[in-house]
Structures are given as structure tokens and as C-alpha cells.
PDB file of N, CA and C in Angstrom:
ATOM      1  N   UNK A   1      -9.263   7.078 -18.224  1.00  0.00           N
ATOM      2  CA  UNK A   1      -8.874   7.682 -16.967  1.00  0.00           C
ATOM      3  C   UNK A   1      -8.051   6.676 -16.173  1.00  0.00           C
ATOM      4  N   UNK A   2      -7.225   7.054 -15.722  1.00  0.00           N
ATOM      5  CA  UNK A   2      -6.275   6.168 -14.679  1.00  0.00           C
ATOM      6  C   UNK A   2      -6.848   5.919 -13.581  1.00  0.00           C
ATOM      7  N   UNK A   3      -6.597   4.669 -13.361  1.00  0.00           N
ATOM      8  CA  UNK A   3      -6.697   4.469 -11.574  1.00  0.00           C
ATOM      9  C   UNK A   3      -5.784   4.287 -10.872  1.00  0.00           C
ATOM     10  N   UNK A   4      -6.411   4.681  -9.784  1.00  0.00           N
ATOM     11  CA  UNK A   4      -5.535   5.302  -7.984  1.00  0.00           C
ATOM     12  C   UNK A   4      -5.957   4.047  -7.387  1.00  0.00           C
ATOM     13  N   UNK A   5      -5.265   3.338  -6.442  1.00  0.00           N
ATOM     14  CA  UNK A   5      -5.392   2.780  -5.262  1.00  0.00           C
ATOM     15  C   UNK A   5      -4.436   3.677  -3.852  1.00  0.00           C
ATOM     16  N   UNK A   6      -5.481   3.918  -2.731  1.00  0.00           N
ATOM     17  CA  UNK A   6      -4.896   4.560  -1.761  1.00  0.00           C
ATOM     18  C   UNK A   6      -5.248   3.646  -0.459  1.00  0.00           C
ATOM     19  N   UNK A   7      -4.283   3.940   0.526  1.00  0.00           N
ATOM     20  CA  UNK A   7      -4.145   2.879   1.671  1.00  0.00           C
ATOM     21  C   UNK A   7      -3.357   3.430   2.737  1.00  0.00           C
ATOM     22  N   UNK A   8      -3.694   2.698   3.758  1.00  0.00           N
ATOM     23  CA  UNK A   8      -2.912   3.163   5.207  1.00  0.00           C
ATOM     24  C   UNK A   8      -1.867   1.898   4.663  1.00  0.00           C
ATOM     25  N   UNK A   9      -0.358   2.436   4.843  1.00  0.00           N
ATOM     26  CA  UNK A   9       1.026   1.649   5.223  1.00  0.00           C
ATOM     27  C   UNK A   9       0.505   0.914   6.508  1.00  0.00           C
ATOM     28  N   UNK A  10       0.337  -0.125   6.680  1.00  0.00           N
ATOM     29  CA  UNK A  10       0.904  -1.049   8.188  1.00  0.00           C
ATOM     30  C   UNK A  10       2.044  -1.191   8.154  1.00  0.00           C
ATOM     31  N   UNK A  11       2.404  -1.622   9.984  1.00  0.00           N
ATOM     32  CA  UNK A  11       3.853  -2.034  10.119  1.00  0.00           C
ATOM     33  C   UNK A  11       3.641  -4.079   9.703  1.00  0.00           C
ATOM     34  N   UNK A  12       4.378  -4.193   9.044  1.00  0.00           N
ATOM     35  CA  UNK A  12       4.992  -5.640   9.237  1.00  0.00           C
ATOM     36  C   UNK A  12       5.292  -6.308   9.942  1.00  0.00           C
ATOM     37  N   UNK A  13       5.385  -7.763   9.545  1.00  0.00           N
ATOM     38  CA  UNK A  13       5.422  -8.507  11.016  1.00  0.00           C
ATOM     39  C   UNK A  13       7.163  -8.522  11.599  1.00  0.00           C
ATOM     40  N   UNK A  14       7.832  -7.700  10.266  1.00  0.00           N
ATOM     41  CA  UNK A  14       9.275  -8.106  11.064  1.00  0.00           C
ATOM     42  C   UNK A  14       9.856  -6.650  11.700  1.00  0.00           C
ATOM     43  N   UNK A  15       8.731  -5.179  11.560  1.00  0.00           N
ATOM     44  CA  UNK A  15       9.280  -4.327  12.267  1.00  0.00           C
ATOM     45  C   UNK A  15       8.488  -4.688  14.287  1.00  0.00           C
ATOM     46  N   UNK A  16       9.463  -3.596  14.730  1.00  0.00           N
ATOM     47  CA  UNK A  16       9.316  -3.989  15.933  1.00  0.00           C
ATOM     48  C   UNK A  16       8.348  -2.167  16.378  1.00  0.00           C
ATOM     49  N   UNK A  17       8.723  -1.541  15.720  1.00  0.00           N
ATOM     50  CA  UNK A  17       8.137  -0.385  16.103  1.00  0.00           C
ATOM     51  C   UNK A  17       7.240   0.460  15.168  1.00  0.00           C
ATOM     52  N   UNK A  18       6.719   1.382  15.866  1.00  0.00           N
ATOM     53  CA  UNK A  18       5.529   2.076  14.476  1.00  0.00           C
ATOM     54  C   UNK A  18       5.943   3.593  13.878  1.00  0.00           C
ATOM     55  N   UNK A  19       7.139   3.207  13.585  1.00  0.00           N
ATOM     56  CA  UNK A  19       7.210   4.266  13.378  1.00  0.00           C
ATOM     57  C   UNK A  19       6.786   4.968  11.676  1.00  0.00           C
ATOM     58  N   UNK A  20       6.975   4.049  10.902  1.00  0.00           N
ATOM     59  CA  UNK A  20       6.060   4.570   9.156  1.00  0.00           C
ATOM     60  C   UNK A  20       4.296   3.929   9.439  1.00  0.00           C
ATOM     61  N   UNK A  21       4.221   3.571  10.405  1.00  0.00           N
ATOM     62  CA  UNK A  21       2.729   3.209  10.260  1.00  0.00           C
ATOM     63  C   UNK A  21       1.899   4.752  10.402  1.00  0.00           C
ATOM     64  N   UNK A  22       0.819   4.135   9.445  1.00  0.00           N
ATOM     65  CA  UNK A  22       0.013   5.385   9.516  1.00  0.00           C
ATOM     66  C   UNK A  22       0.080   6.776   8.278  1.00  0.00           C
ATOM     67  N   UNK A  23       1.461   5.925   7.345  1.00  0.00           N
ATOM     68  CA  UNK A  23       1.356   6.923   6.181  1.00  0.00           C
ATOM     69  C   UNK A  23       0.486   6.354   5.362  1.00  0.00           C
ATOM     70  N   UNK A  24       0.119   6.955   4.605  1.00  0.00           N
ATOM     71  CA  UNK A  24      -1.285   6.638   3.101  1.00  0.00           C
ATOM     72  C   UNK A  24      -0.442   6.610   1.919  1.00  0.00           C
ATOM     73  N   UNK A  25      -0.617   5.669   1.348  1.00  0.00           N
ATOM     74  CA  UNK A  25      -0.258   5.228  -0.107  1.00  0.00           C
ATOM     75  C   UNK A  25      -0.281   5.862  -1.198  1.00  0.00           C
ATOM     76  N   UNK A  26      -0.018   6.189  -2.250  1.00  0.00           N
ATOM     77  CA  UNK A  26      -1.026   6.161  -3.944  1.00  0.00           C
ATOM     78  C   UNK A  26      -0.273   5.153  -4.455  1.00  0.00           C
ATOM     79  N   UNK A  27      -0.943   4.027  -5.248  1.00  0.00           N
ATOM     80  CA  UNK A  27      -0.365   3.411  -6.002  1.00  0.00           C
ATOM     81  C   UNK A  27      -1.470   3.520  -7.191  1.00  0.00           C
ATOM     82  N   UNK A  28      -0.433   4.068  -8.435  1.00  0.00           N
ATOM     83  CA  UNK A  28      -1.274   3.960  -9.860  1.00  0.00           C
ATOM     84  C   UNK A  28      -1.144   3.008 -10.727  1.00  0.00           C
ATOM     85  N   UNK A  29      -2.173   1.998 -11.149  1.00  0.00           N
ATOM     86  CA  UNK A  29      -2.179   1.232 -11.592  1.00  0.00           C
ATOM     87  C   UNK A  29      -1.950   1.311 -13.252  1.00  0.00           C
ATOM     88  N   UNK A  30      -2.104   2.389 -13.677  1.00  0.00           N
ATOM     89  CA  UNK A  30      -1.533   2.144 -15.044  1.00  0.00           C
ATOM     90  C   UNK A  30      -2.188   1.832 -15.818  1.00  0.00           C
ATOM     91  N   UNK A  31      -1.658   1.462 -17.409  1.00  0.00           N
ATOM     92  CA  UNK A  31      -2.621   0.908 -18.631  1.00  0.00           C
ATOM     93  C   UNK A  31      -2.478  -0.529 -18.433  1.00  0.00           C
ATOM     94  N   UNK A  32      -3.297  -1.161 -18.853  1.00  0.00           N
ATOM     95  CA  UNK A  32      -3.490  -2.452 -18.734  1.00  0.00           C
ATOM     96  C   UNK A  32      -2.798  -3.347 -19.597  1.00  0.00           C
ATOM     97  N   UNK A  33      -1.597  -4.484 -19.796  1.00  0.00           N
ATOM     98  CA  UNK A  33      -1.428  -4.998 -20.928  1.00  0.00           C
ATOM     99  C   UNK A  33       0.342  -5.395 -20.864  1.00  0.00           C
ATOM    100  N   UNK A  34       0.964  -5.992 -21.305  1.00  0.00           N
ATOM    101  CA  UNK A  34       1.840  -5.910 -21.165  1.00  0.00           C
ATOM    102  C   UNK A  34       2.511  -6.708 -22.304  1.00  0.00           C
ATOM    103  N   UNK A  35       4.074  -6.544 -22.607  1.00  0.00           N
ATOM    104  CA  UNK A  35       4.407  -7.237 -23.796  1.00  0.00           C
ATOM    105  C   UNK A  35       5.587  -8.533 -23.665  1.00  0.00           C
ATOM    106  N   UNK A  36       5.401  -9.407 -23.997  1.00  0.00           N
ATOM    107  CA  UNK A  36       6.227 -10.586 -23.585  1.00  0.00           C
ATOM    108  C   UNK A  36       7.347 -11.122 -24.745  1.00  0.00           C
ATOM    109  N   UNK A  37       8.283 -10.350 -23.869  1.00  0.00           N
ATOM    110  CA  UNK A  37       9.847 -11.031 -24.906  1.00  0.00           C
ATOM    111  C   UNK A  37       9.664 -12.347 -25.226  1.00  0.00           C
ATOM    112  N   UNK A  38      10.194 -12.526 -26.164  1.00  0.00           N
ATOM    113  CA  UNK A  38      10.059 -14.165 -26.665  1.00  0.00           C
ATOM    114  C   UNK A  38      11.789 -14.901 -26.588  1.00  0.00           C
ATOM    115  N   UNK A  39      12.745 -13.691 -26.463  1.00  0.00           N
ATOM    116  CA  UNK A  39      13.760 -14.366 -26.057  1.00  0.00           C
ATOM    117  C   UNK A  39      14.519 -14.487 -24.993  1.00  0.00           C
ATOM    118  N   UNK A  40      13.604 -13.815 -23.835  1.00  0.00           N
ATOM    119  CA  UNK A  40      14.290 -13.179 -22.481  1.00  0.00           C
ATOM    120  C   UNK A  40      13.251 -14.530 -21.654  1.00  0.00           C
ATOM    121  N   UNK A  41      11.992 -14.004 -21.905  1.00  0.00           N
ATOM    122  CA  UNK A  41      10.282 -14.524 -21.780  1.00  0.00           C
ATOM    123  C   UNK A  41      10.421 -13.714 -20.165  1.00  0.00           C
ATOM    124  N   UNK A  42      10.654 -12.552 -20.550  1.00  0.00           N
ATOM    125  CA  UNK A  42      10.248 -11.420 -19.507  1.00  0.00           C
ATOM    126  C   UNK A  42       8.990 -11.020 -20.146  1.00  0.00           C
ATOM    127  N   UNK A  43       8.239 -10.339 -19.027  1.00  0.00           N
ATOM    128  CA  UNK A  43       7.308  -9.121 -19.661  1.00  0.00           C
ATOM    129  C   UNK A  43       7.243  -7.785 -19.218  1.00  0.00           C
ATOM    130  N   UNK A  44       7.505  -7.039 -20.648  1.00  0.00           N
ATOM    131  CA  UNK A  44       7.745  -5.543 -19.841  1.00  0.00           C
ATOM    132  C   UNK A  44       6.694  -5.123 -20.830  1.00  0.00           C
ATOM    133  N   UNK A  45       7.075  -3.243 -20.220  1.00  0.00           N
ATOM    134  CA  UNK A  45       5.521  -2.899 -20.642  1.00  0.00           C
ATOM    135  C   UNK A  45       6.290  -1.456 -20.884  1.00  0.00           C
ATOM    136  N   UNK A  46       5.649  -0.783 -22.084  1.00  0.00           N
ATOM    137  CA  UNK A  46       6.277   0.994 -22.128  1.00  0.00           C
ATOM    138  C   UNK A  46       5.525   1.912 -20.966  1.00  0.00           C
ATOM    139  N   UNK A  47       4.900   1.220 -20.167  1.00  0.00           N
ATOM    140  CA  UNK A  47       3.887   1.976 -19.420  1.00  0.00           C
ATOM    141  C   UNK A  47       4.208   2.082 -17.620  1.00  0.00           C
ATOM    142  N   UNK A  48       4.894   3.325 -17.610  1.00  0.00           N
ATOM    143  CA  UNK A  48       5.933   3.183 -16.134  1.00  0.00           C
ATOM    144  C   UNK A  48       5.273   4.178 -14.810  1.00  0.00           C
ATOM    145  N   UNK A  49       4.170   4.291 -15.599  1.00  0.00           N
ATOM    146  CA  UNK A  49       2.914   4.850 -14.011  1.00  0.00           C
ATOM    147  C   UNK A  49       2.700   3.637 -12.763  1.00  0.00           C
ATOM    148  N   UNK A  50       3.119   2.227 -13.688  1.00  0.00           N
ATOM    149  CA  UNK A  50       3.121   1.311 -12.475  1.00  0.00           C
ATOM    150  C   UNK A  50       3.936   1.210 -11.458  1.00  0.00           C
ATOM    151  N   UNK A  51       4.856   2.128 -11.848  1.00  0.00           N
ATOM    152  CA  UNK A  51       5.946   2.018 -11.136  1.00  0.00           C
ATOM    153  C   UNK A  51       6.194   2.723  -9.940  1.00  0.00           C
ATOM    154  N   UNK A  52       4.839   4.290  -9.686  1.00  0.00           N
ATOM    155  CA  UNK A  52       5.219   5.269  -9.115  1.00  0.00           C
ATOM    156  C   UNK A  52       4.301   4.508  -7.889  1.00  0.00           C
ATOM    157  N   UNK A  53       4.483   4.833  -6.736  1.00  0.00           N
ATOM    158  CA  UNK A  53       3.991   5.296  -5.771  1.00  0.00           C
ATOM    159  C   UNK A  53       4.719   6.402  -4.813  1.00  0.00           C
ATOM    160  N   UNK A  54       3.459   7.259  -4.115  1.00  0.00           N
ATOM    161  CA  UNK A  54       3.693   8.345  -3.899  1.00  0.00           C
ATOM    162  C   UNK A  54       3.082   8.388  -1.932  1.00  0.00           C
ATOM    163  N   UNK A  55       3.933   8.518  -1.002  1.00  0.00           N
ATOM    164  CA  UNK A  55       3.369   8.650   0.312  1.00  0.00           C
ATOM    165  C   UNK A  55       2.850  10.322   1.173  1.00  0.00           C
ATOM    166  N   UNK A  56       2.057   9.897   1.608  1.00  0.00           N
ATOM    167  CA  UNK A  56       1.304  11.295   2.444  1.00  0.00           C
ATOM    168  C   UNK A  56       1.328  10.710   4.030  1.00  0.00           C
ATOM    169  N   UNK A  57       1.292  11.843   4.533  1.00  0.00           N
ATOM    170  CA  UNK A  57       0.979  11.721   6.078  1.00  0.00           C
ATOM    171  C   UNK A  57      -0.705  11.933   5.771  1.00  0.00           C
ATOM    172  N   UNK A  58      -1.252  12.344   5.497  1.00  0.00           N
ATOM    173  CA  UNK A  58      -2.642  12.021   5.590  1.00  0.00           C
ATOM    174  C   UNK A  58      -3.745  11.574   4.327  1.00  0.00           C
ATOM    175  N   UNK A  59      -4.782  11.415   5.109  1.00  0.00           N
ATOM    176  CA  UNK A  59      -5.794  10.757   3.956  1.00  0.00           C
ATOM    177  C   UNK A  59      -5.948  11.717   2.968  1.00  0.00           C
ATOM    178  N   UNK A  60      -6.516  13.155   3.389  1.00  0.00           N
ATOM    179  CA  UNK A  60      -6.730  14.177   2.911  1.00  0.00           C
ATOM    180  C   UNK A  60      -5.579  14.804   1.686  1.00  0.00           C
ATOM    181  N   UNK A  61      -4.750  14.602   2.276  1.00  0.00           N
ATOM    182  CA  UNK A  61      -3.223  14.835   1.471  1.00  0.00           C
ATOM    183  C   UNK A  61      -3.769  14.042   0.491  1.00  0.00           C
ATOM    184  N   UNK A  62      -3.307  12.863   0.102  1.00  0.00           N
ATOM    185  CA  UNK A  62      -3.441  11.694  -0.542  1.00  0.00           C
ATOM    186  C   UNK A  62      -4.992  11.886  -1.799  1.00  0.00           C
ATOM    187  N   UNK A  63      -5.738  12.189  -0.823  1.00  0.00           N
ATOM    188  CA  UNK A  63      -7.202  12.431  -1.894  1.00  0.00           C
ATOM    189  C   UNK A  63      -7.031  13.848  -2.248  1.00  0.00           C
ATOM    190  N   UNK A  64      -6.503  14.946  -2.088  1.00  0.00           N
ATOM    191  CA  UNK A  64      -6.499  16.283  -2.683  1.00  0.00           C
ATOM    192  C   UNK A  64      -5.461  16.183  -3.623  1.00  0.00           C
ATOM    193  N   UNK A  65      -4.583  15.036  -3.431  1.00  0.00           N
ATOM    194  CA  UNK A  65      -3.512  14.985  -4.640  1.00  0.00           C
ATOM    195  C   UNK A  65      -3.901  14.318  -6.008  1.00  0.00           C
ATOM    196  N   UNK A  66      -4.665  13.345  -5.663  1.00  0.00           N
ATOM    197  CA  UNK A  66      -5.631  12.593  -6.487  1.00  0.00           C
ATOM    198  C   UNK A  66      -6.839  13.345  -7.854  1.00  0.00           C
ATOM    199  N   UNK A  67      -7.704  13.990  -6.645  1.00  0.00           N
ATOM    200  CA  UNK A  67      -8.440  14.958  -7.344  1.00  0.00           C
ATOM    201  C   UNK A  67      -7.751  16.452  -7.849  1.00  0.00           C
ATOM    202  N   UNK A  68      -6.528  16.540  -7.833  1.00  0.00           N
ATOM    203  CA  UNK A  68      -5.869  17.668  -8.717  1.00  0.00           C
ATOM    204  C   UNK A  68      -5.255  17.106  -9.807  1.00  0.00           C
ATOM    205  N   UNK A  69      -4.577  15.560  -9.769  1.00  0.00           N
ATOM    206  CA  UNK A  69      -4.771  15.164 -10.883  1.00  0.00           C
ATOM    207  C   UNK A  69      -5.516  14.186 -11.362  1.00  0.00           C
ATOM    208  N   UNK A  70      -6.901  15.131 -11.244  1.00  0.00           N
ATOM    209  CA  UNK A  70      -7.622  13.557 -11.854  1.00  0.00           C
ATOM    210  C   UNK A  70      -7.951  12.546 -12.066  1.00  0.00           C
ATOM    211  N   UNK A  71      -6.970  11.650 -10.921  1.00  0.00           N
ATOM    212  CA  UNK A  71      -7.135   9.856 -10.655  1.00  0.00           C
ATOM    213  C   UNK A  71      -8.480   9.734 -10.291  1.00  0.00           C
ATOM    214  N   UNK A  72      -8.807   8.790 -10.811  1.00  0.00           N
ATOM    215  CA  UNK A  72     -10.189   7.847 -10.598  1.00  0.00           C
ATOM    216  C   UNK A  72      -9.575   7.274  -8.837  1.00  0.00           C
ATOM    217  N   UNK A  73     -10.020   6.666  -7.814  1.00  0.00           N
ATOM    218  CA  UNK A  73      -9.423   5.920  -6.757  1.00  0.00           C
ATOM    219  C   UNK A  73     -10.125   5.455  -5.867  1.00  0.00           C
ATOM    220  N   UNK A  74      -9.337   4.418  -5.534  1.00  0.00           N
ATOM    221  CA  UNK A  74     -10.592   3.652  -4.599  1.00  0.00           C
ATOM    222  C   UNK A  74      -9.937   3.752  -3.540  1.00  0.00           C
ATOM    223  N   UNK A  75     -10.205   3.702  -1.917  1.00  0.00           N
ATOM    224  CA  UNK A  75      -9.660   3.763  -0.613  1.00  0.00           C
ATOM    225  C   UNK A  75      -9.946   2.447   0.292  1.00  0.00           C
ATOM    226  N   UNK A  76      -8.745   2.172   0.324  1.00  0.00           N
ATOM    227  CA  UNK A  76      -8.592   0.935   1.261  1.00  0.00           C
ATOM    228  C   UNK A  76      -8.520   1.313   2.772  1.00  0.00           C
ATOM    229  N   UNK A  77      -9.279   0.943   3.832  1.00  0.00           N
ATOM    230  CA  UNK A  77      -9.249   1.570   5.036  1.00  0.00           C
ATOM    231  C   UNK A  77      -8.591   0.025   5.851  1.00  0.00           C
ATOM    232  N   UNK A  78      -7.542   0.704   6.346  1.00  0.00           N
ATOM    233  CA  UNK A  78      -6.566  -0.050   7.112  1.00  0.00           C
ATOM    234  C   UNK A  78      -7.168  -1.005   8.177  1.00  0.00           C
ATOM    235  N   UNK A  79      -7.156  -2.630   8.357  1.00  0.00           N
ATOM    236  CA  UNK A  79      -7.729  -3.291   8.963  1.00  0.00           C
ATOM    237  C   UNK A  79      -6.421  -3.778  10.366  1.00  0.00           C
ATOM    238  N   UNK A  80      -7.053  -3.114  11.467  1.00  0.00           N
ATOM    239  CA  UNK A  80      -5.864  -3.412  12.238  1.00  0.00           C
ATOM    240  C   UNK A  80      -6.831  -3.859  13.551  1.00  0.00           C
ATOM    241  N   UNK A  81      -5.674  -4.532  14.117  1.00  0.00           N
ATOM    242  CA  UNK A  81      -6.286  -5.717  15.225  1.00  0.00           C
ATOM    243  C   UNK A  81      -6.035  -4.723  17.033  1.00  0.00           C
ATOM    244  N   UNK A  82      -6.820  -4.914  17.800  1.00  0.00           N
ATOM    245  CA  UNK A  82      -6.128  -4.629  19.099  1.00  0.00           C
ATOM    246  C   UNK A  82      -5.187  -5.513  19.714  1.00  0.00           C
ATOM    247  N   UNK A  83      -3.974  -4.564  20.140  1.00  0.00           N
ATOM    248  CA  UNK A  83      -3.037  -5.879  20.537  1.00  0.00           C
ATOM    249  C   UNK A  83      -3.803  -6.527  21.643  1.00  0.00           C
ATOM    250  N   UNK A  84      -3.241  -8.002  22.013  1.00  0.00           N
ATOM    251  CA  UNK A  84      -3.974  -8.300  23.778  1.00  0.00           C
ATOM    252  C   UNK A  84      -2.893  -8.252  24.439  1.00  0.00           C
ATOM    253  N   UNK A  85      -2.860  -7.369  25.348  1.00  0.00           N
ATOM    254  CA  UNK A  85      -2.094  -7.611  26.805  1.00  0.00           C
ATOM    255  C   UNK A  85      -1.835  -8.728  27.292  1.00  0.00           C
ATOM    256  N   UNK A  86      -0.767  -9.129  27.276  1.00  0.00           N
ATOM    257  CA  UNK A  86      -0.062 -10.715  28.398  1.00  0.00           C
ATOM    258  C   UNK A  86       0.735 -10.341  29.255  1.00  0.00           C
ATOM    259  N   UNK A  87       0.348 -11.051  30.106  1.00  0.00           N
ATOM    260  CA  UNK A  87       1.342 -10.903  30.992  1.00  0.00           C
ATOM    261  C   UNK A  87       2.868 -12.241  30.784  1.00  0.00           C
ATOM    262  N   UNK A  88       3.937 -11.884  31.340  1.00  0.00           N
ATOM    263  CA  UNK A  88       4.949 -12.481  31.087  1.00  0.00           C
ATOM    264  C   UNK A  88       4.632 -14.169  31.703  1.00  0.00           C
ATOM    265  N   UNK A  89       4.130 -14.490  32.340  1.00  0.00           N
ATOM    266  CA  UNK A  89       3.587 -15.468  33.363  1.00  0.00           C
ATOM    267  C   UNK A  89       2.771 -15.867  32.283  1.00  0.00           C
ATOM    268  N   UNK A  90       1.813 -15.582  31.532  1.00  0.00           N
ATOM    269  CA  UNK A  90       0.783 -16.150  30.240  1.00  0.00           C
ATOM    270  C   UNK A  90       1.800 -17.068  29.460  1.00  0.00           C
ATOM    271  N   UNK A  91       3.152 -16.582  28.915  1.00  0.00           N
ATOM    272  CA  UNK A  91       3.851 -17.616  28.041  1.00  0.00           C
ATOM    273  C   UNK A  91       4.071 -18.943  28.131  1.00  0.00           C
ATOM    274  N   UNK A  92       4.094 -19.256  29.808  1.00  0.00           N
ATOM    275  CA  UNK A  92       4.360 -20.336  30.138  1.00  0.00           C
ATOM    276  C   UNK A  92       3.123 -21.498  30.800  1.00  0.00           C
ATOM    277  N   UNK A  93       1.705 -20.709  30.327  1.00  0.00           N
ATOM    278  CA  UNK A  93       0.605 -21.151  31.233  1.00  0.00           C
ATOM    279  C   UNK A  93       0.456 -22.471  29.929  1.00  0.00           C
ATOM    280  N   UNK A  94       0.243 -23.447  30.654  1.00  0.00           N
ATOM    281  CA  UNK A  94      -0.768 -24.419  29.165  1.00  0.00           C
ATOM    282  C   UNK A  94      -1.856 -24.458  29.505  1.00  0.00           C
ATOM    283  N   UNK A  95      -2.167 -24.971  27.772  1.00  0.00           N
ATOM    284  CA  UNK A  95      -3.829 -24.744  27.938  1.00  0.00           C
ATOM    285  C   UNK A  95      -4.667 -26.316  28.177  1.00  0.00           C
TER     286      UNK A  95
END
């Protein structure tokens, strides 16, 4: 059986706004294994499920797509911080 990894998208530290935050992931991890050129000394693999990921606006989306096809999946629940309020006057206070 294949496995699913699913996840909330965060924004990054170099966007400035939220606007894709909050979509859910699938990333399928695929068969395990891979094959190593001996004259490139790449490693590729015939196995291109690693390749897909698939986005939802919701969790539900994301897990009803899962369980119609059958992915095994585990759910990563998005670890996000409260911003703190400063005031403009804070930048310049020392400590």
C-alpha cells in the first residue's frame, strides 16, 4: 500500500503575505529504493508517484481524496506561532 503524507502549506519566511497559506498538501511517497548510474552517479528511480503532489483547500478534501484512493496517510498539523505586536518605538529600545 502506498503512503500519503498530508499537511497545512505555511507561508515562508520570504513571502510577505498569506495568501497560499492554509492549503493542505498530499505528498506520495512512493516505492522505496532507487537506482544509481555508475556513469552519471545520479540516482533515478522508474517510480514517479514521488513526484506528484496534489493541493486542496481543505483537510477534508485532502483526506476524502486519500480514502478514495486508498493511500495509507499520516497528517501533519501545522505548527504556527502568534505573531507579537511591536510597536515601531520597540525597534529602537535596548535591552
Amino acid at each position: 500500500m502506498i503512503h500519503a503524507r498530508i499537511f497545512s502549506t505555511l507561508k515562508s519566511t520570504a513571502q510577505a503575505g498569506r495568501a497560499k497559506q492554509g492549503q493542505w498538501t498530499i505528498e506520495v511517497s512512493g516505492m522505496p529504493g532507487s537506482i544509481r548510474d555508475l556513469e552519471t552517479a545520479w540516482n533515478s528511480t522508474a517510480d514517479t508517484l514521488r513526484q506528484i503532489t496534489l493541493k486542496f483547500n481543505s483537510l477534508e478534501d485532502a483526506r476524502s481524496f486519500a480514502d478514495r484512493h486508498q493511500l495509507r496517510y499520516t497528517i501533519e498539523t501545522p505548527k504556527s506561532a502568534a505573531p507579537r505586536r511591536r510597536t515601531y518605538a520597540e525597534n529602537f529600545r535596548h535591552a
